[in-house]
PDB file of N, CA and C in Angstrom:
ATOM      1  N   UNK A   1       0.849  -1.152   0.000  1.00  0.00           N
ATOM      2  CA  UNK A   1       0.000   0.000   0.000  1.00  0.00           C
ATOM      3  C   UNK A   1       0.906   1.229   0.000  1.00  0.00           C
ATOM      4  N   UNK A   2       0.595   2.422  -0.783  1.00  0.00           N
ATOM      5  CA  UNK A   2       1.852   3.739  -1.161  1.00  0.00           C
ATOM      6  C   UNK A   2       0.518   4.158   0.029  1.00  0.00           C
ATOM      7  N   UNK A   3       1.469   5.016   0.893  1.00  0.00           N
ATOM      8  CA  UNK A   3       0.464   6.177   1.692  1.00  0.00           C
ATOM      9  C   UNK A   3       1.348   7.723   1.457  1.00  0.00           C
ATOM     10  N   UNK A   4       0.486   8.642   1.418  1.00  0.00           N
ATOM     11  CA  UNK A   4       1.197   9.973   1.175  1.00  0.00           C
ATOM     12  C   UNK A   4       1.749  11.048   2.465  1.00  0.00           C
ATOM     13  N   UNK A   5       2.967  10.939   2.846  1.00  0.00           N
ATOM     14  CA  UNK A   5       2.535  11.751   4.048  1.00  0.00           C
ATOM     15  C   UNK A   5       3.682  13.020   4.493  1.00  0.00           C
ATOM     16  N   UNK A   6       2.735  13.947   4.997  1.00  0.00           N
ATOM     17  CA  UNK A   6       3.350  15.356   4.676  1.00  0.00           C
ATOM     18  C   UNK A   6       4.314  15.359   5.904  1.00  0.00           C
ATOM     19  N   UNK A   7       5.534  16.349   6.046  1.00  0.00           N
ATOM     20  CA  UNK A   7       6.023  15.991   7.630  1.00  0.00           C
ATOM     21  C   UNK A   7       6.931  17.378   6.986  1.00  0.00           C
ATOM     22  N   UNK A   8       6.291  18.693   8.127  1.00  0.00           N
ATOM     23  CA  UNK A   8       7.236  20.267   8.184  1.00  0.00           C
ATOM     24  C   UNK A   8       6.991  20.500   6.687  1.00  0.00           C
ATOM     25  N   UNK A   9       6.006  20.051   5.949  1.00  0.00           N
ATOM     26  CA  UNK A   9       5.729  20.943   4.982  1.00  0.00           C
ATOM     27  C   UNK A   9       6.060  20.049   3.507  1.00  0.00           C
ATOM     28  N   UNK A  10       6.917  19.008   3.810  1.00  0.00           N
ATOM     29  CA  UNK A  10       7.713  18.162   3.029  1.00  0.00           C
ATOM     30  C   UNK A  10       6.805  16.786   2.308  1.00  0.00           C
ATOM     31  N   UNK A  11       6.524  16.693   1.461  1.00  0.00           N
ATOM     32  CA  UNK A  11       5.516  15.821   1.250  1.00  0.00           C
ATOM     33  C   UNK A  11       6.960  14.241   1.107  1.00  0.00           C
ATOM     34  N   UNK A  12       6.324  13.070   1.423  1.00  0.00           N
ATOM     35  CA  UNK A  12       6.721  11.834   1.416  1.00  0.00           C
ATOM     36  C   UNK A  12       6.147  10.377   1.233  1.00  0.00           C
ATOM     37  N   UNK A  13       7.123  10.185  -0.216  1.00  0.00           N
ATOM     38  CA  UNK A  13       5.868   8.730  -0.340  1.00  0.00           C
ATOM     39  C   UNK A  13       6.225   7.302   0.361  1.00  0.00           C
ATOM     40  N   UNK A  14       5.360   6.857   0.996  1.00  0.00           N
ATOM     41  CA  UNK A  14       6.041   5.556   1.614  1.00  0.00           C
ATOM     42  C   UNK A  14       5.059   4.457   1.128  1.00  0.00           C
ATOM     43  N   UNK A  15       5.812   3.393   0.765  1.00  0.00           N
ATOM     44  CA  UNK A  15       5.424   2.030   0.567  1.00  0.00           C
ATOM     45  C   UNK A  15       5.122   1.591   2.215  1.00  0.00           C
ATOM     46  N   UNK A  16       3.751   0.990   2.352  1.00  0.00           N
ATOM     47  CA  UNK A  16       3.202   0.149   3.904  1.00  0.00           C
ATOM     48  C   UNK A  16       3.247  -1.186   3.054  1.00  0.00           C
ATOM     49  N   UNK A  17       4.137  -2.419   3.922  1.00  0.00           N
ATOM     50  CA  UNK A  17       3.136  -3.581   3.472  1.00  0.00           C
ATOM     51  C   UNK A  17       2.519  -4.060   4.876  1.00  0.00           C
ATOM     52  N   UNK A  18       1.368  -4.540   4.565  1.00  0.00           N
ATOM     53  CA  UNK A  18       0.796  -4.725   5.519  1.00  0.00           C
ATOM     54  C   UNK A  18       0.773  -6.648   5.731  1.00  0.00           C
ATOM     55  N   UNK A  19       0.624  -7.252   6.992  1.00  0.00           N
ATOM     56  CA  UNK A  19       0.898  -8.951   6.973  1.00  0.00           C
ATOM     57  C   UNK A  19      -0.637  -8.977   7.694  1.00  0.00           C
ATOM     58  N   UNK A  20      -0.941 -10.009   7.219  1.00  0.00           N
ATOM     59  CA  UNK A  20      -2.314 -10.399   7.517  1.00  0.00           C
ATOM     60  C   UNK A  20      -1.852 -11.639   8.472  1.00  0.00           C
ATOM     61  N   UNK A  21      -3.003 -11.248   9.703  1.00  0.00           N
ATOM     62  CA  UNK A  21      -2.264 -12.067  11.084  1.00  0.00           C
ATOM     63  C   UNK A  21      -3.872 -12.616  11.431  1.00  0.00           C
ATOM     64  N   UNK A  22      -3.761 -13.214  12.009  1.00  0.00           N
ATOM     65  CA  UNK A  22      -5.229 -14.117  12.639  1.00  0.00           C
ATOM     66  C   UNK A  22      -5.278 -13.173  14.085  1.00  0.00           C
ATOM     67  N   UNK A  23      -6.296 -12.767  13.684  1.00  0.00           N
ATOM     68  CA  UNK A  23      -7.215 -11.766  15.319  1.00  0.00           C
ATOM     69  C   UNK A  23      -7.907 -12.699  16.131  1.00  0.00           C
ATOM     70  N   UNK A  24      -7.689 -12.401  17.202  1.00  0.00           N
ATOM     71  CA  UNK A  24      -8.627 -12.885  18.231  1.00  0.00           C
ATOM     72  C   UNK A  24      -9.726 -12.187  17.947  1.00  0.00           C
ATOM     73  N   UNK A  25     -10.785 -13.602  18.398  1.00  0.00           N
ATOM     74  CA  UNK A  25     -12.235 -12.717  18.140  1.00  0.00           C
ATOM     75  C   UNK A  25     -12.830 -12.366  20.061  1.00  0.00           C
ATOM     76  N   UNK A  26     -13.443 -11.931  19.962  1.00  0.00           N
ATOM     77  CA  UNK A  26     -13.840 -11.344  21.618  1.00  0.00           C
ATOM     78  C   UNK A  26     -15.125 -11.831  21.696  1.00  0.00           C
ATOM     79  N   UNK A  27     -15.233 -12.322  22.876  1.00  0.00           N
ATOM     80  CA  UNK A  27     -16.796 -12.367  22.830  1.00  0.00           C
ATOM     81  C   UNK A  27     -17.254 -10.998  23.505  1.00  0.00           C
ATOM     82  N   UNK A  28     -18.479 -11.495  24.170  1.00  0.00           N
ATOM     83  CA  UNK A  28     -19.184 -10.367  25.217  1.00  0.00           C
ATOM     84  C   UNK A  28     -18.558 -10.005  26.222  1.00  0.00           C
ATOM     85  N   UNK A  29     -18.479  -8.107  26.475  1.00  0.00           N
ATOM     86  CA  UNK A  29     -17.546  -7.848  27.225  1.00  0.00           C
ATOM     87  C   UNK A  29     -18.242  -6.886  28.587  1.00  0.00           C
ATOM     88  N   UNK A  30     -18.717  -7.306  29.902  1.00  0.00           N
ATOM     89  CA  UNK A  30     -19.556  -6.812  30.835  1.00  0.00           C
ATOM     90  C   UNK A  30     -18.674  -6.350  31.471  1.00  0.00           C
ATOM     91  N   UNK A  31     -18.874  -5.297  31.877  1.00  0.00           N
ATOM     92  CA  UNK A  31     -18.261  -4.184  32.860  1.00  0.00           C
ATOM     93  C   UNK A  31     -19.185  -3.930  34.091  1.00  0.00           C
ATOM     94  N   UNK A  32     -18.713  -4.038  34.953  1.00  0.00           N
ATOM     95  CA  UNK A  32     -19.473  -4.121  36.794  1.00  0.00           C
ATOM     96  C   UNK A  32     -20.613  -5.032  36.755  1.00  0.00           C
ATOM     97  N   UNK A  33     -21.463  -4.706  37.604  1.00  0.00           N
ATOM     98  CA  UNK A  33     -22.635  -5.045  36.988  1.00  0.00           C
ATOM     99  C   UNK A  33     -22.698  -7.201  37.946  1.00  0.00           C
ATOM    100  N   UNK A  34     -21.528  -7.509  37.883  1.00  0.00           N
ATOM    101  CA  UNK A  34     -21.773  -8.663  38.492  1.00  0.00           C
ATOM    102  C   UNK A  34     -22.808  -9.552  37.908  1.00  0.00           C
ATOM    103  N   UNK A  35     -23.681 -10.235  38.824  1.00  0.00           N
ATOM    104  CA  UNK A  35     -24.428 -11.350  38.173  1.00  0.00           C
ATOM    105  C   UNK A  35     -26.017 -10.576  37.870  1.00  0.00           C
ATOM    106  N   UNK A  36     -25.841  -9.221  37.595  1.00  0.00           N
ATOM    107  CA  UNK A  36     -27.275  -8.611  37.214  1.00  0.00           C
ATOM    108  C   UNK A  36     -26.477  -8.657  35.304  1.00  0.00           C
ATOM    109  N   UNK A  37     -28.159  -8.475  35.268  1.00  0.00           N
ATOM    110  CA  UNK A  37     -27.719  -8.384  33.590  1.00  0.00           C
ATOM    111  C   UNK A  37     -27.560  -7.374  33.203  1.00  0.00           C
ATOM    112  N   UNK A  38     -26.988  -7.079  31.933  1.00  0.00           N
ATOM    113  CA  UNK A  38     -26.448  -5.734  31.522  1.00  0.00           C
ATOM    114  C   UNK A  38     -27.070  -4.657  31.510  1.00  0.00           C
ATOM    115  N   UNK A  39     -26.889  -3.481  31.607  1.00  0.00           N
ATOM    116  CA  UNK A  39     -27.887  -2.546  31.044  1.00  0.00           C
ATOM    117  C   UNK A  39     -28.183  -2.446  29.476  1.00  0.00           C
ATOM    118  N   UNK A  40     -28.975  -1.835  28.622  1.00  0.00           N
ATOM    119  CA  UNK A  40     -28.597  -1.349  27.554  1.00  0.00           C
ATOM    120  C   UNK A  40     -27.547  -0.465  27.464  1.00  0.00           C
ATOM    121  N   UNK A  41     -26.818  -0.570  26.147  1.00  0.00           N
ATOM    122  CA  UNK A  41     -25.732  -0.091  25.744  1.00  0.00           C
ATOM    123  C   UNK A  41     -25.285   0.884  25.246  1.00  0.00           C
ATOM    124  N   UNK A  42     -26.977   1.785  25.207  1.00  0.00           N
ATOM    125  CA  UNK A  42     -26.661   2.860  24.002  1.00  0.00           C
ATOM    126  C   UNK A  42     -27.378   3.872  25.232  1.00  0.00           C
ATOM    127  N   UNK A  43     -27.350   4.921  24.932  1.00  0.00           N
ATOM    128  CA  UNK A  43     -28.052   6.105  26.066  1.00  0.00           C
ATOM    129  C   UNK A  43     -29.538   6.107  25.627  1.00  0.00           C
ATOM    130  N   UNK A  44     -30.081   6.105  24.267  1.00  0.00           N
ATOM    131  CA  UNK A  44     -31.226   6.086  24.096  1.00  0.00           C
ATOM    132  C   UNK A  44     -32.402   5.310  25.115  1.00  0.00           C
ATOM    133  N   UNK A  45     -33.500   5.859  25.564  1.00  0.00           N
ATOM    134  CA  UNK A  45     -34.121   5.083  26.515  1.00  0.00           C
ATOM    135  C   UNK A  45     -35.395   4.162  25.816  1.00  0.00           C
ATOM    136  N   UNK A  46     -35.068   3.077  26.204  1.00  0.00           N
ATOM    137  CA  UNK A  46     -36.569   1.756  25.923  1.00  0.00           C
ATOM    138  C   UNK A  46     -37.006   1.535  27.063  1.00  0.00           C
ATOM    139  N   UNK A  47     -38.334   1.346  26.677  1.00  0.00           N
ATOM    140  CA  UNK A  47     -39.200   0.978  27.461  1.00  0.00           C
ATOM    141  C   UNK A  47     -39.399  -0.305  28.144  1.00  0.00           C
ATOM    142  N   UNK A  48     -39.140  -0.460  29.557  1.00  0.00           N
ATOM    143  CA  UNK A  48     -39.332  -1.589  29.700  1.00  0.00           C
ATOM    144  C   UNK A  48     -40.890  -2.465  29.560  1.00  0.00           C
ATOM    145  N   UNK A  49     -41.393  -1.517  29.919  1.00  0.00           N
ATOM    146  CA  UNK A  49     -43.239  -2.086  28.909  1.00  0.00           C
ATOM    147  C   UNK A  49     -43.247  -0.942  28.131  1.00  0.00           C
ATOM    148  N   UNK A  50     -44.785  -1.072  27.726  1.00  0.00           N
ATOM    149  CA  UNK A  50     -45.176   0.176  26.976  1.00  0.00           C
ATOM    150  C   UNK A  50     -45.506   1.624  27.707  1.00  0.00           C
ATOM    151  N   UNK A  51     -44.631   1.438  29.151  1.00  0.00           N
ATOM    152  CA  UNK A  51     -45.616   2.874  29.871  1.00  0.00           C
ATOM    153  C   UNK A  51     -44.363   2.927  30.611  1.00  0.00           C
ATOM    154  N   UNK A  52     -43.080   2.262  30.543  1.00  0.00           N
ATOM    155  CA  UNK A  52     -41.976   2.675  31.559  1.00  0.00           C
ATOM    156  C   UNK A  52     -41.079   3.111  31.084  1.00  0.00           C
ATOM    157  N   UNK A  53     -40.571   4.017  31.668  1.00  0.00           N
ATOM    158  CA  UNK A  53     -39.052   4.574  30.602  1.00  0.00           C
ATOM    159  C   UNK A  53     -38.258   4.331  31.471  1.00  0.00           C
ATOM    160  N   UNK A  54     -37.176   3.324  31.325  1.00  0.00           N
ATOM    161  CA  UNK A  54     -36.260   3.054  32.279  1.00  0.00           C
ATOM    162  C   UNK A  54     -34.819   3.929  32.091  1.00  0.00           C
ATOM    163  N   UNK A  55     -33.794   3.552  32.725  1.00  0.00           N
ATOM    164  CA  UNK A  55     -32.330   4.095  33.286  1.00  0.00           C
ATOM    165  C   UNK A  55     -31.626   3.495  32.116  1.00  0.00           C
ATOM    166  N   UNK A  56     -30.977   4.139  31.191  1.00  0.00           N
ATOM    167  CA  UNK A  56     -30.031   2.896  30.416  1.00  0.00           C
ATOM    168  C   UNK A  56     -28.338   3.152  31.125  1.00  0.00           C
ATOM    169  N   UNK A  57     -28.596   3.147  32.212  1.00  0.00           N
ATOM    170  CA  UNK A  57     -27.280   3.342  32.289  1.00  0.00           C
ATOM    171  C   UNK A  57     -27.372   3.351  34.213  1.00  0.00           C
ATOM    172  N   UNK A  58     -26.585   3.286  34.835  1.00  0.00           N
ATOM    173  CA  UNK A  58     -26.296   3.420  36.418  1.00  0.00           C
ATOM    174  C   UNK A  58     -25.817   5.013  36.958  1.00  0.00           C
ATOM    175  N   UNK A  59     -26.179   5.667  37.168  1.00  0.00           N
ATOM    176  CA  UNK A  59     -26.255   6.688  37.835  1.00  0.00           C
ATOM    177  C   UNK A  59     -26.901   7.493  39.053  1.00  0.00           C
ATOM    178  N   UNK A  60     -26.589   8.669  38.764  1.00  0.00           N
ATOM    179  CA  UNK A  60     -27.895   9.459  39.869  1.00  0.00           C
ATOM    180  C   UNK A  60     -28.630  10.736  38.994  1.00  0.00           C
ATOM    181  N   UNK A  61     -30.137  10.225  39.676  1.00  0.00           N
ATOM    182  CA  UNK A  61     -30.790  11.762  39.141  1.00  0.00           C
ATOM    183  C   UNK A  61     -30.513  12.998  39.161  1.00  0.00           C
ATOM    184  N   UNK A  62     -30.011  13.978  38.007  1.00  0.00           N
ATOM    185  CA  UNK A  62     -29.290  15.076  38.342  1.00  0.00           C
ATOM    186  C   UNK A  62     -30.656  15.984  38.470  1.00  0.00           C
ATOM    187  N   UNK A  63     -31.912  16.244  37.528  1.00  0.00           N
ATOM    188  CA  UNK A  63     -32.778  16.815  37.478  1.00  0.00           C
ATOM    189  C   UNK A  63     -33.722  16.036  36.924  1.00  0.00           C
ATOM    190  N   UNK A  64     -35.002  16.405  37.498  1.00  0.00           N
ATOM    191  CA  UNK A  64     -36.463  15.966  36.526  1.00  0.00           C
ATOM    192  C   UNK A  64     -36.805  17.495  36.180  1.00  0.00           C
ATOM    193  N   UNK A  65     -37.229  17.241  34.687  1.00  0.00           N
ATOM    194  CA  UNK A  65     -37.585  18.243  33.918  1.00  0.00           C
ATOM    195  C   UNK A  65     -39.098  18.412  33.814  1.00  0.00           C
ATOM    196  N   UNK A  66     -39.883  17.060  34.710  1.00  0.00           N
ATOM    197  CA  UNK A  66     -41.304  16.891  34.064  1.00  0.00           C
ATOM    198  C   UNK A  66     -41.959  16.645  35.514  1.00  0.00           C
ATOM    199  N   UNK A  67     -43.077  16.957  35.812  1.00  0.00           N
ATOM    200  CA  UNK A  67     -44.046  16.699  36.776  1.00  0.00           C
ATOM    201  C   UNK A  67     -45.173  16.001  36.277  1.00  0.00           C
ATOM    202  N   UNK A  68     -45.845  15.030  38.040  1.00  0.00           N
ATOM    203  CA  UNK A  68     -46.882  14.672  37.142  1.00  0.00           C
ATOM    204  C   UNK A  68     -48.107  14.919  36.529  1.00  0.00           C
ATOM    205  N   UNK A  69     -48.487  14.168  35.479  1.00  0.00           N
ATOM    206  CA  UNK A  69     -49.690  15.295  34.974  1.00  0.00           C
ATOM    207  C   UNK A  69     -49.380  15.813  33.583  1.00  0.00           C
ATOM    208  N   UNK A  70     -48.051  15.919  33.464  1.00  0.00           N
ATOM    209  CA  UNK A  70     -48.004  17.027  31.989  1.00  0.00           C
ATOM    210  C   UNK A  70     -48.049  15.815  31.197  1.00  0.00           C
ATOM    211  N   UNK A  71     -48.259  16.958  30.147  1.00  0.00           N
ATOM    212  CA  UNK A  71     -48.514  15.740  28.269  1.00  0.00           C
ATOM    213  C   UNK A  71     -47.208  16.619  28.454  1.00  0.00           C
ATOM    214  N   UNK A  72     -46.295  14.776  27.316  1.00  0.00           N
ATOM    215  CA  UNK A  72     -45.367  15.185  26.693  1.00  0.00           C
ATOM    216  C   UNK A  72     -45.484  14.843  24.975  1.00  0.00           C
ATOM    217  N   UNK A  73     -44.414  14.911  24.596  1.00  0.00           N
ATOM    218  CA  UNK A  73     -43.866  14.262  23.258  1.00  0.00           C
ATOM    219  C   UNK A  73     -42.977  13.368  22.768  1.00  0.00           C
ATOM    220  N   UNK A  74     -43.082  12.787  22.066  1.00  0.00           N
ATOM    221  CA  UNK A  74     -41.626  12.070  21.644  1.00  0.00           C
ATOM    222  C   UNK A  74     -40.407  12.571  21.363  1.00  0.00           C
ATOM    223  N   UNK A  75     -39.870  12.277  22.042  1.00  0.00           N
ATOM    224  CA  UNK A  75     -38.444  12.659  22.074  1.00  0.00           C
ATOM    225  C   UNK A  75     -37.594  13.659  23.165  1.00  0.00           C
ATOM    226  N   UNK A  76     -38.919  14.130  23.964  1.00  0.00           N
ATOM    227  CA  UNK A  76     -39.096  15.594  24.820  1.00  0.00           C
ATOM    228  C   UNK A  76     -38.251  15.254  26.261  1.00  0.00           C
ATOM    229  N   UNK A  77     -37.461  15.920  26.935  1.00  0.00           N
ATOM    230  CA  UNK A  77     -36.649  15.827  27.518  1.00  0.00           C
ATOM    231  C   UNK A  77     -37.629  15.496  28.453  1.00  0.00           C
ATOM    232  N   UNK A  78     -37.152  14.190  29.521  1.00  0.00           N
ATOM    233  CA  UNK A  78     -38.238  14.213  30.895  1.00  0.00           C
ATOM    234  C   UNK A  78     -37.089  14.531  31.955  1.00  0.00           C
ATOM    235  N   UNK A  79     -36.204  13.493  32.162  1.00  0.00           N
ATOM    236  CA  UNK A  79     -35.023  13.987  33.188  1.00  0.00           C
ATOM    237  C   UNK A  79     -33.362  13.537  32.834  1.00  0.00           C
ATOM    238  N   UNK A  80     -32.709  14.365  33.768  1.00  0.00           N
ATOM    239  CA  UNK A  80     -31.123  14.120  33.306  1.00  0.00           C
ATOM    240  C   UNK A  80     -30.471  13.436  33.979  1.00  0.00           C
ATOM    241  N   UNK A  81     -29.848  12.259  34.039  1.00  0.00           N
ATOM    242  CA  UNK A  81     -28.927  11.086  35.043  1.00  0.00           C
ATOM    243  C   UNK A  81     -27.498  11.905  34.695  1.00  0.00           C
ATOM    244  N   UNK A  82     -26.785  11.811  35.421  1.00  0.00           N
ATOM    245  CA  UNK A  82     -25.133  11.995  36.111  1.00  0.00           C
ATOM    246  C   UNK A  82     -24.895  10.524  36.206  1.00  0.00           C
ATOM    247  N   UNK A  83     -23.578  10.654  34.980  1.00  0.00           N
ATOM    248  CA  UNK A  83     -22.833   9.143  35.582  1.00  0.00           C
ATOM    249  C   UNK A  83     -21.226   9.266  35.206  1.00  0.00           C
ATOM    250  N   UNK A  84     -20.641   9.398  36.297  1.00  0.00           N
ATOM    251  CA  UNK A  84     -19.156   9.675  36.193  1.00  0.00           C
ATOM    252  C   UNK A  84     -18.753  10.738  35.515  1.00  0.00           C
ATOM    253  N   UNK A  85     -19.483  12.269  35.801  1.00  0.00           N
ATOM    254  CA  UNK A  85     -19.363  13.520  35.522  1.00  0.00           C
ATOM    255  C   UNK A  85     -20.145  13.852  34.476  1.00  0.00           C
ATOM    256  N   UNK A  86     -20.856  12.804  33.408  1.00  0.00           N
ATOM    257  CA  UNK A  86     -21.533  13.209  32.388  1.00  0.00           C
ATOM    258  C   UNK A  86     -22.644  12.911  32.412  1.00  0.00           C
ATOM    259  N   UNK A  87     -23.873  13.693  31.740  1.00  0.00           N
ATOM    260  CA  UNK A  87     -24.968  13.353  31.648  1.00  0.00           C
ATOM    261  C   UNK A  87     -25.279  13.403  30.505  1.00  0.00           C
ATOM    262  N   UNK A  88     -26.548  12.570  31.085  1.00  0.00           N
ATOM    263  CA  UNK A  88     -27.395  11.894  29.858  1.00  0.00           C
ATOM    264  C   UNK A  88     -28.991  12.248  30.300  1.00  0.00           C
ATOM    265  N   UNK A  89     -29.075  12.559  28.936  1.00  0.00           N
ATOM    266  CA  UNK A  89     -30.782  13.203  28.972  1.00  0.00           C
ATOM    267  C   UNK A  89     -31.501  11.775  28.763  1.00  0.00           C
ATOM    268  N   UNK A  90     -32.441  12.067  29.448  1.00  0.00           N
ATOM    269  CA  UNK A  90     -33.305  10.704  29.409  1.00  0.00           C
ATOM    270  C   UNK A  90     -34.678  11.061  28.752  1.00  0.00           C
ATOM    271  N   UNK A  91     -35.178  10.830  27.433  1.00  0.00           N
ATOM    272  CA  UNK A  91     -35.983  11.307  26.608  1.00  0.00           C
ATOM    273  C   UNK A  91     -37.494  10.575  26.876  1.00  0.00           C
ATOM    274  N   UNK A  92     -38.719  10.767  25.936  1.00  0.00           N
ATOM    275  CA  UNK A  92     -40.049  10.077  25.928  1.00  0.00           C
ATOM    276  C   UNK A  92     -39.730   9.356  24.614  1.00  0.00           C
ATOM    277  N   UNK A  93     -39.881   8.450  25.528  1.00  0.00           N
ATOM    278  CA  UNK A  93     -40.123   6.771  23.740  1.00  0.00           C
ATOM    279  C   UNK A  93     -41.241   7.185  22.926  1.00  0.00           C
ATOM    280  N   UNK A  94     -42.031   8.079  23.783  1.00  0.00           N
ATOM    281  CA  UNK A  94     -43.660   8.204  22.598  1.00  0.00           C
ATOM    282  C   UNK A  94     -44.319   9.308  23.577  1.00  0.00           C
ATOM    283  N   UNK A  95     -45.532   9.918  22.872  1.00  0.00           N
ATOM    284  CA  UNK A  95     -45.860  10.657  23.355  1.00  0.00           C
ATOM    285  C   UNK A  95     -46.774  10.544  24.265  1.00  0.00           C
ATOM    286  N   UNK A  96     -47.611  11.318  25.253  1.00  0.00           N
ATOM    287  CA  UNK A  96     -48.299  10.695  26.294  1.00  0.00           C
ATOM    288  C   UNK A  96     -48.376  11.819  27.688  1.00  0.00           C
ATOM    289  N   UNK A  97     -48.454  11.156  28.358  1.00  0.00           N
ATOM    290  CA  UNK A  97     -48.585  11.956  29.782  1.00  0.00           C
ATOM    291  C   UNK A  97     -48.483  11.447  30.835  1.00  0.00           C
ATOM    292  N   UNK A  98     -47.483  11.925  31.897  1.00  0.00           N
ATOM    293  CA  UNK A  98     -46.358  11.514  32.934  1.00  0.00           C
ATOM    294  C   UNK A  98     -47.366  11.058  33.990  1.00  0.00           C
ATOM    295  N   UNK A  99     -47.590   9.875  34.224  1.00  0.00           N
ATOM    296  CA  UNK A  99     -48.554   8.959  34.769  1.00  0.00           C
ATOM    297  C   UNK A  99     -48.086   8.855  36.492  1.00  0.00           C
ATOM    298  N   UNK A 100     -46.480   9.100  36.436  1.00  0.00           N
ATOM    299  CA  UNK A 100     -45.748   9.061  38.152  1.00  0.00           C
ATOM    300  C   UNK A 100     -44.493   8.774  37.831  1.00  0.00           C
ATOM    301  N   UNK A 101     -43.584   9.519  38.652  1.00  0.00           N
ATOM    302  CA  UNK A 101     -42.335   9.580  38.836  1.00  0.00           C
ATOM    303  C   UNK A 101     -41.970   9.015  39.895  1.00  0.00           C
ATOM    304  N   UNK A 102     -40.835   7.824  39.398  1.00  0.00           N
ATOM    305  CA  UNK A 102     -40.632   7.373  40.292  1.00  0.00           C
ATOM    306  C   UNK A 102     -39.794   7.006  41.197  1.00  0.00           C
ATOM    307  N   UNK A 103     -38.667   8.282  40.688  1.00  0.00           N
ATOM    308  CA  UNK A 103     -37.436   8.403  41.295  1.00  0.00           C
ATOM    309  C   UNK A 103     -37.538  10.138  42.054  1.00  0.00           C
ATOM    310  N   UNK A 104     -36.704  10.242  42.737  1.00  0.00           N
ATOM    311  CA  UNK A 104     -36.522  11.883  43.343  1.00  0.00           C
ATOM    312  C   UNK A 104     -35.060  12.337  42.965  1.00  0.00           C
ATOM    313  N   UNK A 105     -34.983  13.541  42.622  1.00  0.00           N
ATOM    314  CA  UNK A 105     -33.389  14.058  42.332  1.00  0.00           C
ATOM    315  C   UNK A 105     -32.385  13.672  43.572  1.00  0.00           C
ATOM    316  N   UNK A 106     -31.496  13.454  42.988  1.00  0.00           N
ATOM    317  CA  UNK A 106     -30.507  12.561  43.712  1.00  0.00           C
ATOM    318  C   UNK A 106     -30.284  11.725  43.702  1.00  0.00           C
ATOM    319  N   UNK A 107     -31.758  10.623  43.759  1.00  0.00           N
ATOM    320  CA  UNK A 107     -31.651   9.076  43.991  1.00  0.00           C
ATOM    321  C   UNK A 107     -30.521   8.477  43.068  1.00  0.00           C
ATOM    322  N   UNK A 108     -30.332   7.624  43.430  1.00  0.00           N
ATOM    323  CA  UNK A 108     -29.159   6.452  42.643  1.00  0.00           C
ATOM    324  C   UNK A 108     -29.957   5.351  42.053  1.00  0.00           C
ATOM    325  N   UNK A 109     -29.678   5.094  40.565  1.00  0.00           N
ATOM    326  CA  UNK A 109     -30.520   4.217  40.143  1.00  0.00           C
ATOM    327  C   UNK A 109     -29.479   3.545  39.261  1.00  0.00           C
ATOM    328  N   UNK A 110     -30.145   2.069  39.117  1.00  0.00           N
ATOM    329  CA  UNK A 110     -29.337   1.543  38.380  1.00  0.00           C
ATOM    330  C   UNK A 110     -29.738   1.457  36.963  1.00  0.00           C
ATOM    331  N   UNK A 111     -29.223   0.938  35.867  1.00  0.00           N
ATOM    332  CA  UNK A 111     -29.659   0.458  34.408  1.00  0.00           C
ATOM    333  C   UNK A 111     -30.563  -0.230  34.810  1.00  0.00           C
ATOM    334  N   UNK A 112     -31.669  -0.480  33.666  1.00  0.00           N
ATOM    335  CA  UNK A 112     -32.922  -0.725  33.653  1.00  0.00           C
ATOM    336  C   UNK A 112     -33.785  -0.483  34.710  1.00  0.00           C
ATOM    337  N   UNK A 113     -33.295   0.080  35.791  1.00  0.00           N
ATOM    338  CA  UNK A 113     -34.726   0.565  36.736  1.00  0.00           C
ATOM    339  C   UNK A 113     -35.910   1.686  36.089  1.00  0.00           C
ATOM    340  N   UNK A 114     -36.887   1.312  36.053  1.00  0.00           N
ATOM    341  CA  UNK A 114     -37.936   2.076  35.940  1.00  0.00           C
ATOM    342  C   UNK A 114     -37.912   3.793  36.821  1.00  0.00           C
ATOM    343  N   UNK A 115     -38.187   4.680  36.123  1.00  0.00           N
ATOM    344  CA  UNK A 115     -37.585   6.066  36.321  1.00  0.00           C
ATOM    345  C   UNK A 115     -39.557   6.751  36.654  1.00  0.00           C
ATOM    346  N   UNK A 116     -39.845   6.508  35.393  1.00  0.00           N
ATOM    347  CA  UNK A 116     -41.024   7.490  34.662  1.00  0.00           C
ATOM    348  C   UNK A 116     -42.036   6.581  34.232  1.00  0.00           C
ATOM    349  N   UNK A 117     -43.220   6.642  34.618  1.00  0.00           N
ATOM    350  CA  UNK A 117     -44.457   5.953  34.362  1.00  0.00           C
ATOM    351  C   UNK A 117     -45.392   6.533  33.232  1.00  0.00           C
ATOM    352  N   UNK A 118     -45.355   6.316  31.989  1.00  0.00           N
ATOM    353  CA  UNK A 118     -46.439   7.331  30.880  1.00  0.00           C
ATOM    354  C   UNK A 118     -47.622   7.114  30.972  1.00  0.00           C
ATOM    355  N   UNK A 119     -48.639   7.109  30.509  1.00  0.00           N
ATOM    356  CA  UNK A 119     -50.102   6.727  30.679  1.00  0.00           C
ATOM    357  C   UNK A 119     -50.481   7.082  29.020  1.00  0.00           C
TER     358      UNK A 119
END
């Protein structure tokens, strides 16, 4: 493989050969969590039924954005988790209206705990 590469202004062509080596393949890779099952993996929130919006992740409640009672929307911010300095907005899977909250700011929750009740 020719790669092109510039260095103080100086352009330089170099021949790479590359050796094809046998990779280890990895399986599944769980981080904490022990003999509970994983959380989801992505920040986006699913529902654990059709009316729960759970935690995808282990943290603490930094803010609820929603009380109960209000109509929301899809996609509409309900509350924000803190987890190891960063947060993550925790969105509505669908639209609807906040049926009970069921965490308080602060609390510590883990992945997949149920947060927000829709109706």
């Amino acid at each position: 493989m020719k790669l092109k590469v510039t260095v103080n202004g100086i352009a330089y062509d170099i021949d790479v050969e590359v050796e094809e080596q046998e990779r280890p393949t990895l399986g599944s890779v769980v981080i904490g969590g022990g003999g509970a099952s994983a959380a989801p993996t992505t920040a986006s929130v699913k529902a654990a039924s059709a009316n729960a919006v759970v935690a995808p992740l282990s943290g603490a409640v930094a803010r609820i954005l929603v009380t109960e009672g209000d109509e929301i929307a899809e996609g509409q911010v309900l509350l924000v988790l803190e987890a190891m300095k960063m947060e993550t907005e925790i969105t509505a899977p669908h639209a609807g209206k906040v049926a009970h909250i069921l965490v308080g700011e602060r609390d510590a929750v883990q992945g997949g705990e149920p947060l927000i009740e829709l109706a």
